[in-house]
PDB file of N, CA and C in Angstrom:
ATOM      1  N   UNK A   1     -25.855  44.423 -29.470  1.00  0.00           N
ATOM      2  CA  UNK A   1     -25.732  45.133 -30.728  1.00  0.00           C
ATOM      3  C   UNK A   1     -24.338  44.911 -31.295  1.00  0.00           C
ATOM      4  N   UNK A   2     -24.290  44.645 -32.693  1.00  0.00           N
ATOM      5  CA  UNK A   2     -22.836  44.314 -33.368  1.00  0.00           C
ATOM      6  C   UNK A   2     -22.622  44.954 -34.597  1.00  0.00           C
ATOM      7  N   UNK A   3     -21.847  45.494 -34.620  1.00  0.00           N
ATOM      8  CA  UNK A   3     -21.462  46.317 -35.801  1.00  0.00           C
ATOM      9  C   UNK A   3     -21.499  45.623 -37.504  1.00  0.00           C
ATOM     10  N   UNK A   4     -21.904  45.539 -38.294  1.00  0.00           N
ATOM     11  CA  UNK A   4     -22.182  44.586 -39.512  1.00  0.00           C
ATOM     12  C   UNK A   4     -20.844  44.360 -39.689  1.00  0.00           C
ATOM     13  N   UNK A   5     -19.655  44.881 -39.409  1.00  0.00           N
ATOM     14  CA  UNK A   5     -18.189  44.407 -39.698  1.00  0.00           C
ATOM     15  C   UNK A   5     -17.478  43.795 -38.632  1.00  0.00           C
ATOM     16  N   UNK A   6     -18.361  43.268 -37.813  1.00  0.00           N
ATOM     17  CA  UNK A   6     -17.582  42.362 -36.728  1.00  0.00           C
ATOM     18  C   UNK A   6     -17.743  41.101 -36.851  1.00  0.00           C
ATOM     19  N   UNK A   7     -16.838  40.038 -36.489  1.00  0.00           N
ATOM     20  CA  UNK A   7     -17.042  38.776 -36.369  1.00  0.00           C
ATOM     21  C   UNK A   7     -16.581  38.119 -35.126  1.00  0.00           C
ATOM     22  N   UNK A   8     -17.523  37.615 -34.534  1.00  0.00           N
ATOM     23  CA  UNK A   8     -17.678  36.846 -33.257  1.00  0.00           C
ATOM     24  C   UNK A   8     -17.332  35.327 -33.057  1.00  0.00           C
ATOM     25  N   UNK A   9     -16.239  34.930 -32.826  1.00  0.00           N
ATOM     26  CA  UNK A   9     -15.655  33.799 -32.639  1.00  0.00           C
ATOM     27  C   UNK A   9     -15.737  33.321 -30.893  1.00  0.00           C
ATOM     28  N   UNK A  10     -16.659  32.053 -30.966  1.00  0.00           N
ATOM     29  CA  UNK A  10     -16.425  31.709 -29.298  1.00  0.00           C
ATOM     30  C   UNK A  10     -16.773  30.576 -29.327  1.00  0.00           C
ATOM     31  N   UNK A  11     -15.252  29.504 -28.623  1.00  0.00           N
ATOM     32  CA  UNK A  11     -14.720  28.374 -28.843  1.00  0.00           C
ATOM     33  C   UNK A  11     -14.119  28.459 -27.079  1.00  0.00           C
ATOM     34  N   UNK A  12     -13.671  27.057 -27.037  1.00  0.00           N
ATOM     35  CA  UNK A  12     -12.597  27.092 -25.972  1.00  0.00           C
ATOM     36  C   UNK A  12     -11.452  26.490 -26.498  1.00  0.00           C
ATOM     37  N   UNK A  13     -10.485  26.288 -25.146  1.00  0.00           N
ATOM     38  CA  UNK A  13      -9.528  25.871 -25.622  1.00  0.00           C
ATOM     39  C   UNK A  13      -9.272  24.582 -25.734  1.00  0.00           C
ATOM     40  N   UNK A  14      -9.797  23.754 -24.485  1.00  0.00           N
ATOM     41  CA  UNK A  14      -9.953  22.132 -24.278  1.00  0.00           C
ATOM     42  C   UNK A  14     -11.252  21.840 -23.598  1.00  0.00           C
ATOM     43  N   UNK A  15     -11.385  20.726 -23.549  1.00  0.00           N
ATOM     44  CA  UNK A  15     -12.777  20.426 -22.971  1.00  0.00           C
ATOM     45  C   UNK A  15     -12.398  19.555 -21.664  1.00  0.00           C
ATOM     46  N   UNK A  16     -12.981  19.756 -20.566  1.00  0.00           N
ATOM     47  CA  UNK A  16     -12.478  19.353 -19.542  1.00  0.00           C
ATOM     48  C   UNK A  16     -13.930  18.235 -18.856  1.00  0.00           C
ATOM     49  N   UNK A  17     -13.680  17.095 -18.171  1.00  0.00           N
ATOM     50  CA  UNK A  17     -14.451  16.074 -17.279  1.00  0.00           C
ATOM     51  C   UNK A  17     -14.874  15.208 -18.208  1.00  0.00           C
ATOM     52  N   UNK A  18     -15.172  15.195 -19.291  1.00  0.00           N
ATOM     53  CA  UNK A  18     -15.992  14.232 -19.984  1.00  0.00           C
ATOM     54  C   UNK A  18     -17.140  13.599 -19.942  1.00  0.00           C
ATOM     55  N   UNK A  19     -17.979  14.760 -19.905  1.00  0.00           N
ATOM     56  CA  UNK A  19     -19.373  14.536 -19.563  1.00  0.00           C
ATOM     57  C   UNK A  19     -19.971  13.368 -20.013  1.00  0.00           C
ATOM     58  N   UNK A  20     -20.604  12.494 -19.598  1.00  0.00           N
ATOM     59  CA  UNK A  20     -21.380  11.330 -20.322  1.00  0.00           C
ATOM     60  C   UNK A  20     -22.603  11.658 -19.317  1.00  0.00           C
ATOM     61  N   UNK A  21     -23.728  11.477 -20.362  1.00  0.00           N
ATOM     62  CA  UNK A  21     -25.277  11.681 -20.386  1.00  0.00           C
ATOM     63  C   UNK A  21     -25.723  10.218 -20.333  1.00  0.00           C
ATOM     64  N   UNK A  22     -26.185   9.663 -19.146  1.00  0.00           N
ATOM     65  CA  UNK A  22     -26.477   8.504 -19.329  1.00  0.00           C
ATOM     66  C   UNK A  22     -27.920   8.062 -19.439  1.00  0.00           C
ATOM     67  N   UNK A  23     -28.823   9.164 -18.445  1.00  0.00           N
ATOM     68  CA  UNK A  23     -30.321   8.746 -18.872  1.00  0.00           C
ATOM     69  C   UNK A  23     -30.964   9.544 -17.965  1.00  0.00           C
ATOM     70  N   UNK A  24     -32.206   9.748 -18.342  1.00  0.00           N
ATOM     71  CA  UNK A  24     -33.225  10.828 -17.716  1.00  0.00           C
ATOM     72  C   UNK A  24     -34.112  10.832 -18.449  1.00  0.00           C
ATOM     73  N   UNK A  25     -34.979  11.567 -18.093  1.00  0.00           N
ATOM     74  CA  UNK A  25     -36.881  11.631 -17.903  1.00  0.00           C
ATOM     75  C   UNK A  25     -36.955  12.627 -19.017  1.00  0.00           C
ATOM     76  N   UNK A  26     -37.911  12.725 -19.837  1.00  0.00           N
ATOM     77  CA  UNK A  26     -38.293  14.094 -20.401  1.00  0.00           C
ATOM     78  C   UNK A  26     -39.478  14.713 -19.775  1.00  0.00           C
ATOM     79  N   UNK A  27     -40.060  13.524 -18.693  1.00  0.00           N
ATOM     80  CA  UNK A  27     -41.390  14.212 -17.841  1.00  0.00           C
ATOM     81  C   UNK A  27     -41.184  14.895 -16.801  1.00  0.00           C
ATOM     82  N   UNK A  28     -39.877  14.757 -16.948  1.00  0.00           N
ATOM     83  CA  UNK A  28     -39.385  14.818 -15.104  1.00  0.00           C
ATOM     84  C   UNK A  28     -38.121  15.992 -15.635  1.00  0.00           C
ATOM     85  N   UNK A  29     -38.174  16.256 -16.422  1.00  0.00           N
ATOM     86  CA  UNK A  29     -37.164  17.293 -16.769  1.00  0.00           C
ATOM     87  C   UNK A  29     -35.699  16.769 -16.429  1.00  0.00           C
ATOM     88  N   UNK A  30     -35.425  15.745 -16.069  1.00  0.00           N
ATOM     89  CA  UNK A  30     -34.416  15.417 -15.536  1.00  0.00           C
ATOM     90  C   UNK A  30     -33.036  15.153 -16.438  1.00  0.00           C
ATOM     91  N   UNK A  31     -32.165  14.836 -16.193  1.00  0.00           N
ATOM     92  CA  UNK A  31     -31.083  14.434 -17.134  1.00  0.00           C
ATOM     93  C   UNK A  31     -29.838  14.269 -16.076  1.00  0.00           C
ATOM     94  N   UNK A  32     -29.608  12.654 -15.907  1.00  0.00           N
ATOM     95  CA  UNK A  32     -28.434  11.904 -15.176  1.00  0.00           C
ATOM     96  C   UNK A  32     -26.790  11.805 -15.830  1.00  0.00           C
ATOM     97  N   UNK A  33     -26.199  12.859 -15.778  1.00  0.00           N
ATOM     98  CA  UNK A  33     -24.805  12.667 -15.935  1.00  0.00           C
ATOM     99  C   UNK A  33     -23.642  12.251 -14.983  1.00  0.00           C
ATOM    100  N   UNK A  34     -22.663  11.766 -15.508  1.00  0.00           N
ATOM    101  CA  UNK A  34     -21.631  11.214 -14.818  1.00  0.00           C
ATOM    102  C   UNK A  34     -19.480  12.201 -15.868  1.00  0.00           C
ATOM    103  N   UNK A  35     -19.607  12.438 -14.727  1.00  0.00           N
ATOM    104  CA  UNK A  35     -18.079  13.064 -14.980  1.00  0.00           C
ATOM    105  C   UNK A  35     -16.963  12.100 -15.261  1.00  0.00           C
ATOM    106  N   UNK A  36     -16.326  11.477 -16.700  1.00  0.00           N
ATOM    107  CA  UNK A  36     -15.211  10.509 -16.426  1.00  0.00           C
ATOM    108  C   UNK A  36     -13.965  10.962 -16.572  1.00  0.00           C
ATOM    109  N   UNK A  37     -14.110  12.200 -16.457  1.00  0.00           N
ATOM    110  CA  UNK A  37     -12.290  12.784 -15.453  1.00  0.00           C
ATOM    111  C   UNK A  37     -12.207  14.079 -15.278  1.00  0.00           C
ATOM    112  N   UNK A  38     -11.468  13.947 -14.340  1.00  0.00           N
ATOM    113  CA  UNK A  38     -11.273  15.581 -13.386  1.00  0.00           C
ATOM    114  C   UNK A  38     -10.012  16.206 -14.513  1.00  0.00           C
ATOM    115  N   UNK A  39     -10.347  16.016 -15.325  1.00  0.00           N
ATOM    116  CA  UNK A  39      -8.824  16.577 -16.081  1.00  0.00           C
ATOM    117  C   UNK A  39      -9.039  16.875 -17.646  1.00  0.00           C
ATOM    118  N   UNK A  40      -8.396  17.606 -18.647  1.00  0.00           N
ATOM    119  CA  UNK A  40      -8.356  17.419 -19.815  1.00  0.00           C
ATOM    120  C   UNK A  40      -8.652  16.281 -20.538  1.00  0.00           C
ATOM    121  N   UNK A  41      -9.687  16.516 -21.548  1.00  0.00           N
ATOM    122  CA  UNK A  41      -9.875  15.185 -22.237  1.00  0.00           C
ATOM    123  C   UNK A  41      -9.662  15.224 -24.053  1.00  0.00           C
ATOM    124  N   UNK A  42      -9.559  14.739 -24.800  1.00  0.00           N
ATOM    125  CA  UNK A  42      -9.492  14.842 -26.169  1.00  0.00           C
ATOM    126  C   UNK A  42     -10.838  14.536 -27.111  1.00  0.00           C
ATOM    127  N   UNK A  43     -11.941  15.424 -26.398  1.00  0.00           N
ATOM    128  CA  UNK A  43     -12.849  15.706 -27.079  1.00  0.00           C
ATOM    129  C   UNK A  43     -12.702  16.658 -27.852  1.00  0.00           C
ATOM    130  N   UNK A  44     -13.061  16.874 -28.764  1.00  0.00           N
ATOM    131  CA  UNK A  44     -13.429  17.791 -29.905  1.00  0.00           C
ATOM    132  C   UNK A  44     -14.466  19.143 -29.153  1.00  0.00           C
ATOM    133  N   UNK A  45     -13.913  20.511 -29.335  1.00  0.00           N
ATOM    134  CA  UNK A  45     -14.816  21.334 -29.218  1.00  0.00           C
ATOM    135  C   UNK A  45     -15.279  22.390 -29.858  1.00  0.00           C
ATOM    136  N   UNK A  46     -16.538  22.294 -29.971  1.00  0.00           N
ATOM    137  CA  UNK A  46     -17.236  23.544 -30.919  1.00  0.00           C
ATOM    138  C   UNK A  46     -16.542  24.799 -31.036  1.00  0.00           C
ATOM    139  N   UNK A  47     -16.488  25.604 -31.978  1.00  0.00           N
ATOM    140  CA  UNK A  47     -16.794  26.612 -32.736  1.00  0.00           C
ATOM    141  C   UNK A  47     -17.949  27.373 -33.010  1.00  0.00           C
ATOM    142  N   UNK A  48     -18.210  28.559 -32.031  1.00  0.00           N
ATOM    143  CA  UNK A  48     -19.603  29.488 -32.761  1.00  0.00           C
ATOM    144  C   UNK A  48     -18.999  30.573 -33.899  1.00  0.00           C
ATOM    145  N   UNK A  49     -19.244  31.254 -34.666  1.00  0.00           N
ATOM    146  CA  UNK A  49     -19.210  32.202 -35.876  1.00  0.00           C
ATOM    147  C   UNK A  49     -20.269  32.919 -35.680  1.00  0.00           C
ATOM    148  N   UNK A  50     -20.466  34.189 -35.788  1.00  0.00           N
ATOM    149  CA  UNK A  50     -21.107  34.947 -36.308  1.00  0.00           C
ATOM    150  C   UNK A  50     -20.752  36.028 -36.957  1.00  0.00           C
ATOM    151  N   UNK A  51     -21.169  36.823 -38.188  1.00  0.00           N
ATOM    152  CA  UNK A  51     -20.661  37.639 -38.311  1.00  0.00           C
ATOM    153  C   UNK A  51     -19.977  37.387 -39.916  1.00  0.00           C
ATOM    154  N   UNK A  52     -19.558  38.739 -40.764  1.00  0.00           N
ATOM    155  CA  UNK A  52     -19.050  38.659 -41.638  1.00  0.00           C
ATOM    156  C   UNK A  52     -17.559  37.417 -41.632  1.00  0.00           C
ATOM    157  N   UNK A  53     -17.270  36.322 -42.496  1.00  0.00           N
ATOM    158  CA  UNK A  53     -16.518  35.611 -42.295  1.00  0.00           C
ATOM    159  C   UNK A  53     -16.713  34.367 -41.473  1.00  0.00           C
ATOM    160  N   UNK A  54     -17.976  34.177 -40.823  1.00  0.00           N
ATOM    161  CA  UNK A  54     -18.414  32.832 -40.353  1.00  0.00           C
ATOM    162  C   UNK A  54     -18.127  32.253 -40.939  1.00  0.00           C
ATOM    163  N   UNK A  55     -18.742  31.834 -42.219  1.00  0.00           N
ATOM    164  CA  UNK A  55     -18.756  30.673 -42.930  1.00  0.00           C
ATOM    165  C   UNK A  55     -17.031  30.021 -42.797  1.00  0.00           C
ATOM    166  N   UNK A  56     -15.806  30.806 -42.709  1.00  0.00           N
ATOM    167  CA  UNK A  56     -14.816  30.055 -42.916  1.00  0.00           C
ATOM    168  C   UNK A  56     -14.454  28.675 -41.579  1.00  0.00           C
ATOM    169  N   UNK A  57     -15.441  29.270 -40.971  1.00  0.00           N
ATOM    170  CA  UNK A  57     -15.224  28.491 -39.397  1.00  0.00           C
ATOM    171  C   UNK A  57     -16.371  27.056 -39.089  1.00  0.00           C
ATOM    172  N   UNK A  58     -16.703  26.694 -40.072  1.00  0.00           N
ATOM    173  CA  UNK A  58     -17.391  25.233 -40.038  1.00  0.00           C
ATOM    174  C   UNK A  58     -16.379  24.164 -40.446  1.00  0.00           C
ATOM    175  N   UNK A  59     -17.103  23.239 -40.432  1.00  0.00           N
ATOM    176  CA  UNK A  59     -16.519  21.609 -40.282  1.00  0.00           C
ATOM    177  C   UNK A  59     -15.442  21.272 -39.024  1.00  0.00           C
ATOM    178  N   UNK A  60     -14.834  20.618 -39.572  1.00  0.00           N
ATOM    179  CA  UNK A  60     -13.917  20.001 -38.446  1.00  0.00           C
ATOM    180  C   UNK A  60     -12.644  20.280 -38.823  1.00  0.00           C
ATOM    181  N   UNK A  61     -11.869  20.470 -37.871  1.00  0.00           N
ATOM    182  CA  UNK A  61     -10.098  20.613 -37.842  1.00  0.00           C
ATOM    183  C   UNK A  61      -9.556  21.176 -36.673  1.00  0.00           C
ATOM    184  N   UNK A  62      -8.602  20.711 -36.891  1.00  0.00           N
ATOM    185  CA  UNK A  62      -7.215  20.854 -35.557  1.00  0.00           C
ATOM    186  C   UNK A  62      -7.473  22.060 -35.255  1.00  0.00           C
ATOM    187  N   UNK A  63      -7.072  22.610 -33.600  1.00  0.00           N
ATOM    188  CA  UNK A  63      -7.492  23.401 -32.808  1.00  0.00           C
ATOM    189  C   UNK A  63      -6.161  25.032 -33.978  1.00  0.00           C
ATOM    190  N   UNK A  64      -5.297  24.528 -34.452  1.00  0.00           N
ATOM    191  CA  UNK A  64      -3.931  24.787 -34.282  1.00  0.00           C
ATOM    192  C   UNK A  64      -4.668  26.057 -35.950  1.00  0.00           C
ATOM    193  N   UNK A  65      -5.462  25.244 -36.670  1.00  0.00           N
ATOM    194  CA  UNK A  65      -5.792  26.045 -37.781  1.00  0.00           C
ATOM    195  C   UNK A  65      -6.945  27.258 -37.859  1.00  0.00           C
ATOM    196  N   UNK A  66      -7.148  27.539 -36.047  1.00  0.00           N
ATOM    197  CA  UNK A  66      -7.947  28.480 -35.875  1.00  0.00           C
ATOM    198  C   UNK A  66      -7.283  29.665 -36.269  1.00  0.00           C
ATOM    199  N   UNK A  67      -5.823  29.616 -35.344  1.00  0.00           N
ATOM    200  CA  UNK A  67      -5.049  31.117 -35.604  1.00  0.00           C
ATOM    201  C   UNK A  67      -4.499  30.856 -36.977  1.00  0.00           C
ATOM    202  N   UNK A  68      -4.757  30.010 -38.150  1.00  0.00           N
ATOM    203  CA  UNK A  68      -4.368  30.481 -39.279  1.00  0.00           C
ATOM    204  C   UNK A  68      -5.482  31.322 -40.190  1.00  0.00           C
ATOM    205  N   UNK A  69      -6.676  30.632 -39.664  1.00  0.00           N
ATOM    206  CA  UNK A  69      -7.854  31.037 -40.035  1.00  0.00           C
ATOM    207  C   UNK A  69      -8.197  32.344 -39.833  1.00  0.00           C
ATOM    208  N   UNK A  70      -8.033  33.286 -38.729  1.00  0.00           N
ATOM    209  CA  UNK A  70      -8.057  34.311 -37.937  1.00  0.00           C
ATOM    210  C   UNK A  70      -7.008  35.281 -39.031  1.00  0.00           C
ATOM    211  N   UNK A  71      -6.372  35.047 -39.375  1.00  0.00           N
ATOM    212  CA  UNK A  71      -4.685  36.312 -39.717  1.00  0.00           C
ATOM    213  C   UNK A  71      -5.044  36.216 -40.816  1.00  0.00           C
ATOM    214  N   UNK A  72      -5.613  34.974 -42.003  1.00  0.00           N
ATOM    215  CA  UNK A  72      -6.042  35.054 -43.388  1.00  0.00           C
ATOM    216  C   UNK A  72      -7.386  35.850 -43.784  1.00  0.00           C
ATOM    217  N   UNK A  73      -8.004  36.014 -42.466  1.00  0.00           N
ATOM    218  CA  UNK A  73      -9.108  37.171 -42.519  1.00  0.00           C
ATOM    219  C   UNK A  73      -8.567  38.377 -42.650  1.00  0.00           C
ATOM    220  N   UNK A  74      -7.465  38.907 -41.452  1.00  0.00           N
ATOM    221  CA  UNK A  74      -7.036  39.845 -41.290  1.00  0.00           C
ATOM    222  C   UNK A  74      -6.456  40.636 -43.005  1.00  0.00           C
TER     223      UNK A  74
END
């Protein structure tokens, strides 16, 4: 339950291993991944929104214009 004046932001901070999906079954429910590093990688990571003020939190941009995004709500 959420109050109609809340907004729900859930992101991380970095994305870590670099998952690559290389191949699998859809009969077999299966799905073959491979990890290409034990460490921070410079993938891009999602943004969920919900809530009054979502909309300002689509497309793409630097991790850095979240907390500007956040205080211009405020």
């Amino acid at each position: 339950f959420l109050e109609e004046d809340t907004l729900v932001l859930v992101t991380a901070d970095h994305e870590t291993g670099g998952l690559t999906l290389l191949d699998g079954s859809l009969e077999k429910h299966q799905i073959n991944g491979h990890f290409s590093s034990q460490d921070h990688t410079a993938t891009m990571v999602p943004i969920f929104a919900y809530g009054p003020g979502a909309e300002k939190f689509t497309g793409v941009y630097s991790n850095t214009e979240l907390y500007k995004k956040i205080i211009k709500l405020f």
